[in-house]
PDB file of N, CA and C in Angstrom:
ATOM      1  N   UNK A   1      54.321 -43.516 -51.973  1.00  0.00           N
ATOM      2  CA  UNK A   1      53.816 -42.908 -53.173  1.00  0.00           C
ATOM      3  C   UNK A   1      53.353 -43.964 -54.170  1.00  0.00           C
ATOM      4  N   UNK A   2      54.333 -45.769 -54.340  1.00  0.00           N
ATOM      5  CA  UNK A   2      53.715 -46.424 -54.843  1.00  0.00           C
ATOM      6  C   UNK A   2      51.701 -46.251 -54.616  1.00  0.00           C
ATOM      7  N   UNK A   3      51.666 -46.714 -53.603  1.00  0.00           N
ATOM      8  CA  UNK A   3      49.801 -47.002 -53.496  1.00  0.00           C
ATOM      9  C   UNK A   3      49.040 -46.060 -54.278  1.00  0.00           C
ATOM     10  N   UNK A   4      49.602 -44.434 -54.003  1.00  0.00           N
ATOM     11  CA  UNK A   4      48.570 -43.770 -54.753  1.00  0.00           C
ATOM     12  C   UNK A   4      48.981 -43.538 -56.395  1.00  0.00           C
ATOM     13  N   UNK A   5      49.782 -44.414 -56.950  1.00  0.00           N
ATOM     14  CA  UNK A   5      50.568 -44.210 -58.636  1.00  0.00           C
ATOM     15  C   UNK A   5      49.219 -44.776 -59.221  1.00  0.00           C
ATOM     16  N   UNK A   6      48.944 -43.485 -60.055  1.00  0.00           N
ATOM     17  CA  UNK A   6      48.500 -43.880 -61.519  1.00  0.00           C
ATOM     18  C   UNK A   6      48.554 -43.286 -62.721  1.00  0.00           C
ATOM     19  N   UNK A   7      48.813 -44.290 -63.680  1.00  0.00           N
ATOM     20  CA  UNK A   7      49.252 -44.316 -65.130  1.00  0.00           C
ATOM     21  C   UNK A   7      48.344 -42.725 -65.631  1.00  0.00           C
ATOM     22  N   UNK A   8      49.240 -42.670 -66.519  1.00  0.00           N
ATOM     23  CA  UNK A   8      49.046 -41.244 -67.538  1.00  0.00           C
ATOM     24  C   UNK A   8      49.295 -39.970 -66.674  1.00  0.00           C
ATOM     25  N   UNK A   9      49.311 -38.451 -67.691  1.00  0.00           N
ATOM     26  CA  UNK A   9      49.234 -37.849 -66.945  1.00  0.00           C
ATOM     27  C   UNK A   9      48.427 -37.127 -66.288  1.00  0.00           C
ATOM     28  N   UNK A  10      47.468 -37.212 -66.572  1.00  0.00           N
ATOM     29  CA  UNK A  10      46.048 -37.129 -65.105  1.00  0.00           C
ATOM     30  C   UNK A  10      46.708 -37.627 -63.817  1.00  0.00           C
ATOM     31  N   UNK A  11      47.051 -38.641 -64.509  1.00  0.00           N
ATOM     32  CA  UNK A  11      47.689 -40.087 -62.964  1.00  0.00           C
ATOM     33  C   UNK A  11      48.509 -39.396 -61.952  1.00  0.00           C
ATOM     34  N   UNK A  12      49.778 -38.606 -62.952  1.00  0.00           N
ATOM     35  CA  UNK A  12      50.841 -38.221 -62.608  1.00  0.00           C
ATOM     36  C   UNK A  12      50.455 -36.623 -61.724  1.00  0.00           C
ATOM     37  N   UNK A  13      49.397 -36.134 -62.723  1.00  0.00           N
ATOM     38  CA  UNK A  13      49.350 -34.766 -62.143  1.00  0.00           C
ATOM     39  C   UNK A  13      48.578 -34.688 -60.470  1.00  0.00           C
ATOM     40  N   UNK A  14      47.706 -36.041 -60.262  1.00  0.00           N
ATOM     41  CA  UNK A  14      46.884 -36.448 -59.345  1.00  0.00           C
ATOM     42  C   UNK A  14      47.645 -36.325 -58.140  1.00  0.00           C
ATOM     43  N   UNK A  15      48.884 -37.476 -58.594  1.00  0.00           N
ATOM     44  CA  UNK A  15      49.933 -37.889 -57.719  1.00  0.00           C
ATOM     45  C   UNK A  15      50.607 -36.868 -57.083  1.00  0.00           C
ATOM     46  N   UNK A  16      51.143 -35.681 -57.909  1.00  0.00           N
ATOM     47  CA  UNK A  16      52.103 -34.779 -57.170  1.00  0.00           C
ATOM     48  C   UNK A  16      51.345 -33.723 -56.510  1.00  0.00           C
ATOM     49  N   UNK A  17      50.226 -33.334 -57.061  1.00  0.00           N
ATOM     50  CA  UNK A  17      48.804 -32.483 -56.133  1.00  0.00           C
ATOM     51  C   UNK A  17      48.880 -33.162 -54.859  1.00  0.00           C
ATOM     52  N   UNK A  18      49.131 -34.463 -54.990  1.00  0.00           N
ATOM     53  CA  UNK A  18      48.637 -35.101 -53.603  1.00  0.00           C
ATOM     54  C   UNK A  18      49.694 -35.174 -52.505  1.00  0.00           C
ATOM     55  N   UNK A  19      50.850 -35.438 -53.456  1.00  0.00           N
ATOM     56  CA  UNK A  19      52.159 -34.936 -52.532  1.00  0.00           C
ATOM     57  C   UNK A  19      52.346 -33.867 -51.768  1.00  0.00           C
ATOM     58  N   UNK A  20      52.028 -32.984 -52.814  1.00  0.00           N
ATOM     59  CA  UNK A  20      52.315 -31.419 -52.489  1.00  0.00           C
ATOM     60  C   UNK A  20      51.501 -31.027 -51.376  1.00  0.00           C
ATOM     61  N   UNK A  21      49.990 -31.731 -51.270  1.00  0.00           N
ATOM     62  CA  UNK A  21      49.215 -30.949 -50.118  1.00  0.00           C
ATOM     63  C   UNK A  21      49.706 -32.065 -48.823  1.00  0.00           C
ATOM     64  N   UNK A  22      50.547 -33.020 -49.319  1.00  0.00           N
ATOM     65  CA  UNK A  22      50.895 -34.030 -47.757  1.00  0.00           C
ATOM     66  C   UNK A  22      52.027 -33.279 -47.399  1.00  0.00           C
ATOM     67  N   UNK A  23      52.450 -32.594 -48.387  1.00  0.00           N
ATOM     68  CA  UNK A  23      54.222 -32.122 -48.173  1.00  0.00           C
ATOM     69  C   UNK A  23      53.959 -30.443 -47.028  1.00  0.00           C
ATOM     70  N   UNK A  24      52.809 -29.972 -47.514  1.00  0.00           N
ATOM     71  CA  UNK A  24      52.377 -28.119 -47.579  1.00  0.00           C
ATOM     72  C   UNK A  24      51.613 -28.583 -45.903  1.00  0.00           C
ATOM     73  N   UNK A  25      51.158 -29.540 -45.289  1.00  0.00           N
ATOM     74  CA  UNK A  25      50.258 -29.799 -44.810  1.00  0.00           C
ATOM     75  C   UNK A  25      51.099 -30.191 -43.551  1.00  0.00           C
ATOM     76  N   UNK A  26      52.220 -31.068 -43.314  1.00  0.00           N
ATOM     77  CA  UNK A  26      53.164 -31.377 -42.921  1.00  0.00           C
ATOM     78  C   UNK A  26      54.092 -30.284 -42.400  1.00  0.00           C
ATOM     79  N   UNK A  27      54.517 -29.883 -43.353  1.00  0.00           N
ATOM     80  CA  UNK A  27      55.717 -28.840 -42.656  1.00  0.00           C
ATOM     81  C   UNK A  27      55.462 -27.171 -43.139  1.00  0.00           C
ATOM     82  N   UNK A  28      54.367 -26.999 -43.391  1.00  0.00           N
ATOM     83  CA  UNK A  28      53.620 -25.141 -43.418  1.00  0.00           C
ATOM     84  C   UNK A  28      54.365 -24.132 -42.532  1.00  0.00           C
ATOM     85  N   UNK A  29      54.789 -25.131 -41.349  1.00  0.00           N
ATOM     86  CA  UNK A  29      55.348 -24.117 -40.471  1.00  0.00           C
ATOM     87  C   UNK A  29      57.194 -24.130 -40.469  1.00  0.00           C
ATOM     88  N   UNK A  30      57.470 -25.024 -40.645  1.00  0.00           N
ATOM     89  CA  UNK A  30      58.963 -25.052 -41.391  1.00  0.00           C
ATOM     90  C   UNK A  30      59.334 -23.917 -42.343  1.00  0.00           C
ATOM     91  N   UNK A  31      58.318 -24.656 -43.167  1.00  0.00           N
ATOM     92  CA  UNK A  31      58.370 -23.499 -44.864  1.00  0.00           C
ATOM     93  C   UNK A  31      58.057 -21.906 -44.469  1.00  0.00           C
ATOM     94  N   UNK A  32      57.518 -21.664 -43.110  1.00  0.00           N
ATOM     95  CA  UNK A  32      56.968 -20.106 -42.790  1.00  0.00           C
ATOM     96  C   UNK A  32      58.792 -19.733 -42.250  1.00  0.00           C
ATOM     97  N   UNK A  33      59.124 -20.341 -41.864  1.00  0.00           N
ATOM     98  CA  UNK A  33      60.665 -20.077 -40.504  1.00  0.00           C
ATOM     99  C   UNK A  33      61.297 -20.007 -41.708  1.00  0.00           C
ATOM    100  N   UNK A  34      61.529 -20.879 -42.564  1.00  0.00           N
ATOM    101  CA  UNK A  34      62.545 -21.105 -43.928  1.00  0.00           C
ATOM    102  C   UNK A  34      62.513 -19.661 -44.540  1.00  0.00           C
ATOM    103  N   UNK A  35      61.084 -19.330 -45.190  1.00  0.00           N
ATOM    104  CA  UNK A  35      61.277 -18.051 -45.292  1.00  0.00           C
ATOM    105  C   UNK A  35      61.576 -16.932 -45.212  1.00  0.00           C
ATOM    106  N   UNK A  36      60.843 -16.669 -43.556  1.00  0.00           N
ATOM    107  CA  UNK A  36      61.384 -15.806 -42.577  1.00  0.00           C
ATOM    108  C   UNK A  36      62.791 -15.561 -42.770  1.00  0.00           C
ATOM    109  N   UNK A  37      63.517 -16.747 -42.274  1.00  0.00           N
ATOM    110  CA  UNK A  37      64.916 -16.730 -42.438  1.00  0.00           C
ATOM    111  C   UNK A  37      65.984 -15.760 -43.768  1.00  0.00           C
ATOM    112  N   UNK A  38      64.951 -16.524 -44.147  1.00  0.00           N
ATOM    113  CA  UNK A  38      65.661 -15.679 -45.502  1.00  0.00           C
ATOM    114  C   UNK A  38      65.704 -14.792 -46.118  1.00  0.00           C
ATOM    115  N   UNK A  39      64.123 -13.885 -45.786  1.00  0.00           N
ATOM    116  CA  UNK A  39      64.020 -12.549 -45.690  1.00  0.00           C
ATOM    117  C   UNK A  39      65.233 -11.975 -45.355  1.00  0.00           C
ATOM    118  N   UNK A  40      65.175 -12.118 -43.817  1.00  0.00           N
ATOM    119  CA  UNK A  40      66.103 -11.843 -42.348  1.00  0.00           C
ATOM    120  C   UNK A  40      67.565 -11.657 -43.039  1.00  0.00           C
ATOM    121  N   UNK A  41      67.936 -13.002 -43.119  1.00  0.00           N
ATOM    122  CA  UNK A  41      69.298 -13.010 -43.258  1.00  0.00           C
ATOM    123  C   UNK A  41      70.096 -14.349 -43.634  1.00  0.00           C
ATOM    124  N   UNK A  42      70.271 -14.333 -44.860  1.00  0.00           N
ATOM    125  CA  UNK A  42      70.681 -15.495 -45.880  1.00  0.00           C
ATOM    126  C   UNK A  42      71.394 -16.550 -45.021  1.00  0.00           C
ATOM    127  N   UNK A  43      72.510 -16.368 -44.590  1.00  0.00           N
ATOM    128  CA  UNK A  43      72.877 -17.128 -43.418  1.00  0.00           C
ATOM    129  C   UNK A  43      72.191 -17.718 -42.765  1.00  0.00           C
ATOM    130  N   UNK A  44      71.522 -17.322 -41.658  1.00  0.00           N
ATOM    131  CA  UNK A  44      70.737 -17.923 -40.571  1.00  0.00           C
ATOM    132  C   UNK A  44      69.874 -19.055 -41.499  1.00  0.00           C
ATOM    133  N   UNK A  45      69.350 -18.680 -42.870  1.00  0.00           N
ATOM    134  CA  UNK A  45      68.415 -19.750 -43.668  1.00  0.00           C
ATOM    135  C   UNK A  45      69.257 -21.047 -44.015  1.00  0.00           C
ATOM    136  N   UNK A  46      70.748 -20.812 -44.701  1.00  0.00           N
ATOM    137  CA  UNK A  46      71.672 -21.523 -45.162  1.00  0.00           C
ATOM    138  C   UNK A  46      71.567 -22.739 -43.369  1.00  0.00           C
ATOM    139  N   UNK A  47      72.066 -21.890 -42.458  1.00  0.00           N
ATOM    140  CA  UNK A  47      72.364 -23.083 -41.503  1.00  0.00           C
ATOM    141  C   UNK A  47      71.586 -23.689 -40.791  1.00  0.00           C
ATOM    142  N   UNK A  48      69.877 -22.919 -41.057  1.00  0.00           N
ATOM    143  CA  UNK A  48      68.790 -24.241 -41.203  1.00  0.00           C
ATOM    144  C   UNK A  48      68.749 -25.287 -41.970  1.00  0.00           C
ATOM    145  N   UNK A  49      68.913 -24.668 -43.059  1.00  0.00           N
ATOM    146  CA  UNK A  49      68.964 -25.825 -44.731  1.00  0.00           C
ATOM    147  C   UNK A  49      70.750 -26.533 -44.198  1.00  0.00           C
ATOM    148  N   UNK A  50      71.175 -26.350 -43.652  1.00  0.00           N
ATOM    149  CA  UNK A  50      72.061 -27.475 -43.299  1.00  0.00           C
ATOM    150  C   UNK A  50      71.701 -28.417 -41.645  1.00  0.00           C
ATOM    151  N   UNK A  51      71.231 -27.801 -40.946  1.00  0.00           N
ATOM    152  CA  UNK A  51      70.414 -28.646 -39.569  1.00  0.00           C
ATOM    153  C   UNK A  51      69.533 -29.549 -40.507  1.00  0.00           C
ATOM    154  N   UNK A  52      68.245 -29.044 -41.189  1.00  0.00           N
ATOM    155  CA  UNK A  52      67.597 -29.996 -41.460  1.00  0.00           C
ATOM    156  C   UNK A  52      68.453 -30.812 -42.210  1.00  0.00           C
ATOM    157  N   UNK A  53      69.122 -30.858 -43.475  1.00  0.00           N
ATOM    158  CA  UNK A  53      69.862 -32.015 -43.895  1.00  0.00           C
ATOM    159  C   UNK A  53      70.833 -33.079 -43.257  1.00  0.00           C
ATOM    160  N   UNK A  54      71.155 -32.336 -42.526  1.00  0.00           N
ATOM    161  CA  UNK A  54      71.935 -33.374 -41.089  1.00  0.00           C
ATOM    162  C   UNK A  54      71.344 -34.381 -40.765  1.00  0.00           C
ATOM    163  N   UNK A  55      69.668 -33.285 -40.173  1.00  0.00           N
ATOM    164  CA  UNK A  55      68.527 -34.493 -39.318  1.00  0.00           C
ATOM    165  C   UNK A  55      68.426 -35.404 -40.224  1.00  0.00           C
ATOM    166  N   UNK A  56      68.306 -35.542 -41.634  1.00  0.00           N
ATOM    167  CA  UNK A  56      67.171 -35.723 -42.291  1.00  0.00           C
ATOM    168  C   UNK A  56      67.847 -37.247 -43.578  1.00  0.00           C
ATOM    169  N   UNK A  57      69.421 -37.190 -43.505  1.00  0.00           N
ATOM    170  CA  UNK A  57      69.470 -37.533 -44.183  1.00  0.00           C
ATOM    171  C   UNK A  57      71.085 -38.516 -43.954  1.00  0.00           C
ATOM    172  N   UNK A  58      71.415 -37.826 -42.853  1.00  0.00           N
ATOM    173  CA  UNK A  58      72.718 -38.408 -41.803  1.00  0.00           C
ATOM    174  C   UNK A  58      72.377 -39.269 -41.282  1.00  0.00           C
ATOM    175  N   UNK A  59      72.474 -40.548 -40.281  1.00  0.00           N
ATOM    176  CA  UNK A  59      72.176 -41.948 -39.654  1.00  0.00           C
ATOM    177  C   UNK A  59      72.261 -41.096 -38.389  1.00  0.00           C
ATOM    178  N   UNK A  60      71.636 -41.721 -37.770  1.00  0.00           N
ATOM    179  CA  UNK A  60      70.918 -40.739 -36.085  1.00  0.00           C
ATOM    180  C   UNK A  60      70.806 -39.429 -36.670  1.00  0.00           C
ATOM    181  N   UNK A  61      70.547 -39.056 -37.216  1.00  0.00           N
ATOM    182  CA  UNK A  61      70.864 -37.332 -37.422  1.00  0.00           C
ATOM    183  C   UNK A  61      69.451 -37.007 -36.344  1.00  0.00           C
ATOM    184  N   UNK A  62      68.238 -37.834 -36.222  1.00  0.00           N
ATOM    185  CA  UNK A  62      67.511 -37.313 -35.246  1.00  0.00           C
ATOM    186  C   UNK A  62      67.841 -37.231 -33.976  1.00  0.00           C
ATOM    187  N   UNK A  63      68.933 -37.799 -33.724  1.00  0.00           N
ATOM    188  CA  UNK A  63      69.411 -37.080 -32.362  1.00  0.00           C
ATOM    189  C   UNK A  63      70.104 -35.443 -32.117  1.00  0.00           C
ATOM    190  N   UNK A  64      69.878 -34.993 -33.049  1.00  0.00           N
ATOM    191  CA  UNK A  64      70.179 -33.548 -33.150  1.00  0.00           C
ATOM    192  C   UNK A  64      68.877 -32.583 -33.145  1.00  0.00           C
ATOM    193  N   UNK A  65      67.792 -33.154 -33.540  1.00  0.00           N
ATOM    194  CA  UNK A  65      66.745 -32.389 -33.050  1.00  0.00           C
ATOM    195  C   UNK A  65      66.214 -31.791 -31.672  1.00  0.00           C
ATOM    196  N   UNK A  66      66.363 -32.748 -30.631  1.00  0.00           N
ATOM    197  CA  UNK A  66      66.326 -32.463 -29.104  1.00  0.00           C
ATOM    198  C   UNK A  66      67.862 -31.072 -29.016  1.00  0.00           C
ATOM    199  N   UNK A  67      69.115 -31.486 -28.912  1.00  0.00           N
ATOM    200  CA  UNK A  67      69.917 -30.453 -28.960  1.00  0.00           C
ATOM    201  C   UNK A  67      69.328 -28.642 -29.620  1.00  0.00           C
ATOM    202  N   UNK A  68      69.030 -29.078 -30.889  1.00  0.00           N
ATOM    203  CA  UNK A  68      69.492 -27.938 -32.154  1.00  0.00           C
ATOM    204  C   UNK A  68      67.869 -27.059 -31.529  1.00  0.00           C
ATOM    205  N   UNK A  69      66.778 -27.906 -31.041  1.00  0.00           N
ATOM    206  CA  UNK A  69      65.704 -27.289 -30.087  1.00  0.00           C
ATOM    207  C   UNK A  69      65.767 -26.973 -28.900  1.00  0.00           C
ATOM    208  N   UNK A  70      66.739 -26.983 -28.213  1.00  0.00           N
ATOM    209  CA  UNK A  70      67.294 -26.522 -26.792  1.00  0.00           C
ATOM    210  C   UNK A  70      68.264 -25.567 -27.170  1.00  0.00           C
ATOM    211  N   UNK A  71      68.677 -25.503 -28.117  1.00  0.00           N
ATOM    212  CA  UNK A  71      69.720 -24.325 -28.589  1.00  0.00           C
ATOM    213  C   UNK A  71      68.635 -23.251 -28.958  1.00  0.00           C
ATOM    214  N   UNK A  72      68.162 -23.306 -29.753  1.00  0.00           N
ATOM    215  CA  UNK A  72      67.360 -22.481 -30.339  1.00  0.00           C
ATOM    216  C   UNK A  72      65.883 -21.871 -29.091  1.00  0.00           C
ATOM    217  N   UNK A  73      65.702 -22.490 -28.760  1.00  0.00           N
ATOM    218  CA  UNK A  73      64.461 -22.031 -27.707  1.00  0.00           C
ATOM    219  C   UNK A  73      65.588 -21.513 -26.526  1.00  0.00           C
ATOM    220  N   UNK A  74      66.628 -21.507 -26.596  1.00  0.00           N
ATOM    221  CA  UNK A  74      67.620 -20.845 -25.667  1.00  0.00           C
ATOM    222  C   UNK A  74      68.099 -19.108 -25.968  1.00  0.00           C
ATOM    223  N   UNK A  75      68.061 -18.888 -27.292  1.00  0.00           N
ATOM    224  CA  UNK A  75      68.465 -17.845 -27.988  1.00  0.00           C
ATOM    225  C   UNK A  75      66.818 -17.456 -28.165  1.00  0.00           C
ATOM    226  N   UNK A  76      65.940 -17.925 -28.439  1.00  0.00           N
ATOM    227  CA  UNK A  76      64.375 -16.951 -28.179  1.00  0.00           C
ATOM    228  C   UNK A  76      64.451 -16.247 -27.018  1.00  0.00           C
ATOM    229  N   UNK A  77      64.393 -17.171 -25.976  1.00  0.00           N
ATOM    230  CA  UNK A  77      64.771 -16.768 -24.575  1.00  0.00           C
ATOM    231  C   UNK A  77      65.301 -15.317 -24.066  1.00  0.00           C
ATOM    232  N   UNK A  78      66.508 -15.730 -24.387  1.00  0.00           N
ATOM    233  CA  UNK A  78      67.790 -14.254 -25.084  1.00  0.00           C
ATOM    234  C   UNK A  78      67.854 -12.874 -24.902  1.00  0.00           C
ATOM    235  N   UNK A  79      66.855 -13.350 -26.802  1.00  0.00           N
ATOM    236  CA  UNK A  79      66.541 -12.494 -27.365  1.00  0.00           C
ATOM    237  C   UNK A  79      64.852 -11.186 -26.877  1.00  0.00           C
ATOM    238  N   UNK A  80      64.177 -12.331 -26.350  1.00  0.00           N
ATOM    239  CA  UNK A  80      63.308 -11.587 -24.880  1.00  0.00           C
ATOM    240  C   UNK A  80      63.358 -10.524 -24.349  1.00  0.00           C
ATOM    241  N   UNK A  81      64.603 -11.359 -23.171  1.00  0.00           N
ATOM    242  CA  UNK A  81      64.880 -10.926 -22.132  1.00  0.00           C
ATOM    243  C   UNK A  81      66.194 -10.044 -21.982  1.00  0.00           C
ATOM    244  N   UNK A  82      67.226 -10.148 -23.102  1.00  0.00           N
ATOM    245  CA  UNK A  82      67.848  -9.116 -23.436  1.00  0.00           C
ATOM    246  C   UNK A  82      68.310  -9.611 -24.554  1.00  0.00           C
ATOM    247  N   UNK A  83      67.668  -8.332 -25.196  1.00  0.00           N
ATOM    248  CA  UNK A  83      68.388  -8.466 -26.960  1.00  0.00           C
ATOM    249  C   UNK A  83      69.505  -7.772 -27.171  1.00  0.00           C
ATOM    250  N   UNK A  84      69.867  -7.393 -26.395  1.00  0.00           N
ATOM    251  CA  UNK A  84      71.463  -6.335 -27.185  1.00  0.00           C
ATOM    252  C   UNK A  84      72.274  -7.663 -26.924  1.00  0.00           C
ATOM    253  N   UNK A  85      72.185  -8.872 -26.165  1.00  0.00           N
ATOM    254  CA  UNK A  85      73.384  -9.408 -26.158  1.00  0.00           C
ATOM    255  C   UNK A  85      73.507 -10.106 -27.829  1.00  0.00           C
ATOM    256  N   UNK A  86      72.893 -10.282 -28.444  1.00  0.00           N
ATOM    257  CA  UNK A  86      72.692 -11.405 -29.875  1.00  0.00           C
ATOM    258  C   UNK A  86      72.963 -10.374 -30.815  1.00  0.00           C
ATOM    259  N   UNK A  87      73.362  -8.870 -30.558  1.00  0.00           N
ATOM    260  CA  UNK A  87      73.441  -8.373 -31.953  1.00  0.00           C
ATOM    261  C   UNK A  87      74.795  -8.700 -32.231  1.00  0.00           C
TER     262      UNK A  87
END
């Protein structure tokens, strides 16, 4: 974010526009599931918003992405091919 800083707030307002469309541009599809989630069911959102902070902010925490995506594409699966078992 240093490189693109500039003074005043034009500078400032420039800067976080520019964030925001690297941030919106980046993870659109995160932020769609995040939602979803939370529509759905407060829970299921809460223990995304704790996976990603794990990954994201724990030392190896990216070794939980391969797992927490084999878990999860396991329960799509599931939910497919028989959904009464997940209620």
């Amino acid at each position: 974010m240093l490189r693109f800083y500039r003074s005043g707030a034009i500078g400032g307002l420039k800067l976080g526009l520019g964030h925001a469309m690297f941030c919106l541009g980046c993870c659109w599809a995160l932020m769609l599931v995040m939602f979803a989630a939370g529509v759905a069911h407060l829970y299921w959102m809460a223990l995304l918003a704790l996976i990603m902070l794990i990954e994201t902010t724990f030392p190896k925490g990216d070794r939980l992405v391969y797992p927490v995506g084999a878990i999860f594409a396991l329960l799509a699966l599931t939910t497919l091919v028989a959904p009464g078992l997940l209620v």
